[in-house]
Protein backbone atom coordinates (compact mmCIF):
# COMPACT_ATOMS: atom_id res chain seq x y z
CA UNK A 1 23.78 -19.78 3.40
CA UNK A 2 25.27 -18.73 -0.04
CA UNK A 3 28.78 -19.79 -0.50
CA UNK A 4 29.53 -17.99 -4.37
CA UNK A 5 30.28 -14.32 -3.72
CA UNK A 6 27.20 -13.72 -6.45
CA UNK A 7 25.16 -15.54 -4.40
CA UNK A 8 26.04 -13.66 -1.39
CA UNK A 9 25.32 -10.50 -2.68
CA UNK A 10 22.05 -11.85 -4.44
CA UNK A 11 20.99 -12.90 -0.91
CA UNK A 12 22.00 -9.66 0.11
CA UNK A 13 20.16 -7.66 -2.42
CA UNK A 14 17.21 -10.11 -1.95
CA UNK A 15 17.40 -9.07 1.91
CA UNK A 16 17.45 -5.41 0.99
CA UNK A 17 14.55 -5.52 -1.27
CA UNK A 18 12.54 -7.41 1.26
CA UNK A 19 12.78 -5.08 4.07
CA UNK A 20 12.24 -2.15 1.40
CA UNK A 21 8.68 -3.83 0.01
CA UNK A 22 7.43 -4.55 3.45
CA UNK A 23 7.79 -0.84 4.37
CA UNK A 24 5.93 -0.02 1.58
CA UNK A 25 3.14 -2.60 2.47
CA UNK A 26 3.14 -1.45 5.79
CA UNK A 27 2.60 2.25 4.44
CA UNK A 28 -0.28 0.67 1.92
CA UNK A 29 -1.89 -1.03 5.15
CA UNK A 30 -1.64 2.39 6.95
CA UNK A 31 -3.05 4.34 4.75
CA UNK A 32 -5.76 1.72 4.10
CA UNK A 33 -6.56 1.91 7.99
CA UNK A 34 -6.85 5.40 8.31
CA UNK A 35 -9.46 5.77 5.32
CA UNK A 36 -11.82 3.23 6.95
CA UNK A 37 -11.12 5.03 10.54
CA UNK A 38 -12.36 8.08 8.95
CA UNK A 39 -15.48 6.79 7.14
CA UNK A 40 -16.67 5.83 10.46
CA UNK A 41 -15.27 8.47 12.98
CA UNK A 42 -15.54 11.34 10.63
CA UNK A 43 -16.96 10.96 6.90
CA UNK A 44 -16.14 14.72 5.91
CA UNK A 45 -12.72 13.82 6.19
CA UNK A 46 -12.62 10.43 4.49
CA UNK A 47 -12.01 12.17 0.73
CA UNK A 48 -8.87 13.07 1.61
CA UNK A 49 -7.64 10.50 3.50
CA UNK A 50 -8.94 8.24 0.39
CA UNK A 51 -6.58 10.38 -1.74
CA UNK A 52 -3.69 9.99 0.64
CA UNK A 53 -4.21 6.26 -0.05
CA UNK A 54 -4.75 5.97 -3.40
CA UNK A 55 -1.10 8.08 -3.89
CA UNK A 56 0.48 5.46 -1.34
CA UNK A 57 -1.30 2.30 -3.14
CA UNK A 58 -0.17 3.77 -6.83
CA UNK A 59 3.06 4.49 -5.88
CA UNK A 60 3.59 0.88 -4.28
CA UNK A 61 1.92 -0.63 -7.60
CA UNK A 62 4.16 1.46 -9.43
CA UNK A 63 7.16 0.14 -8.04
CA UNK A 64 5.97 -3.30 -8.58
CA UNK A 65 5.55 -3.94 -4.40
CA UNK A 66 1.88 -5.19 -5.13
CA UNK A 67 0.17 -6.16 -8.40
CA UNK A 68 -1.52 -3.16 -10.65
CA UNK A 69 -4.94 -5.35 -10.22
CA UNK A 70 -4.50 -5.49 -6.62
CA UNK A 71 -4.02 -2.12 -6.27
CA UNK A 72 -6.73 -1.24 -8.22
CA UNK A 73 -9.08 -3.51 -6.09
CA UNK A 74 -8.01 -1.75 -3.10
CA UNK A 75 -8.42 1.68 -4.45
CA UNK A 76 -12.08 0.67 -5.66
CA UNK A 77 -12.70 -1.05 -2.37
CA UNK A 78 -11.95 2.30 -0.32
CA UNK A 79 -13.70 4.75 -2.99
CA UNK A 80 -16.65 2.75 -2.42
CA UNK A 81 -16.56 3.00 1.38
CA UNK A 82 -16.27 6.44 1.04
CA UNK A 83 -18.55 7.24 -1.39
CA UNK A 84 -21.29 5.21 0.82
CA UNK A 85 -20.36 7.07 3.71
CA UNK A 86 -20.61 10.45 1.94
CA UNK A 87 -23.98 10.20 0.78
């Protein structure tokens, strides 16, 4: 355990932070989920759940939570479900 009072609050900060980017993920993975759910279960709806996700994956990107790339590669991944579903 930290012993310096920076270092405590560092570890606490670094605590914080943690639990704050694995919400986020968590959201991401959600959001994911529910895109391929509706590709199979209902491909009408899949657009918008797609665009659902891509806000949550952008906005996790954007905050640095996962990689720009990443996020990109998920967003393609799921646009090209959908669009394969659609047609």
């Amino acid at each position: 355990m930290a012993n310096h009072k920076s270092s405590i609050k560092r570890a606490r900060q670094s605590q914080d932070r943690r639990l704050r980017n694995r919400m986020v993920k968590t959201r991401v993975k959600n959001a994911a989920k529910a895109v391929r759910a509706a590709v199979f279960e209902n491909p009408t709806d899949a657009p918008l759940q797609l665009r659902a996700a891509q806000s949550t994956i952008a906005k996790a990107a954007k905050k640095g939570v996962i990689h720009k790339r990443a996020a990109a590669r998920k967003i393609s991944r799921l646009a090209r479900q959908v669009n394969a579903a659609t047609r």
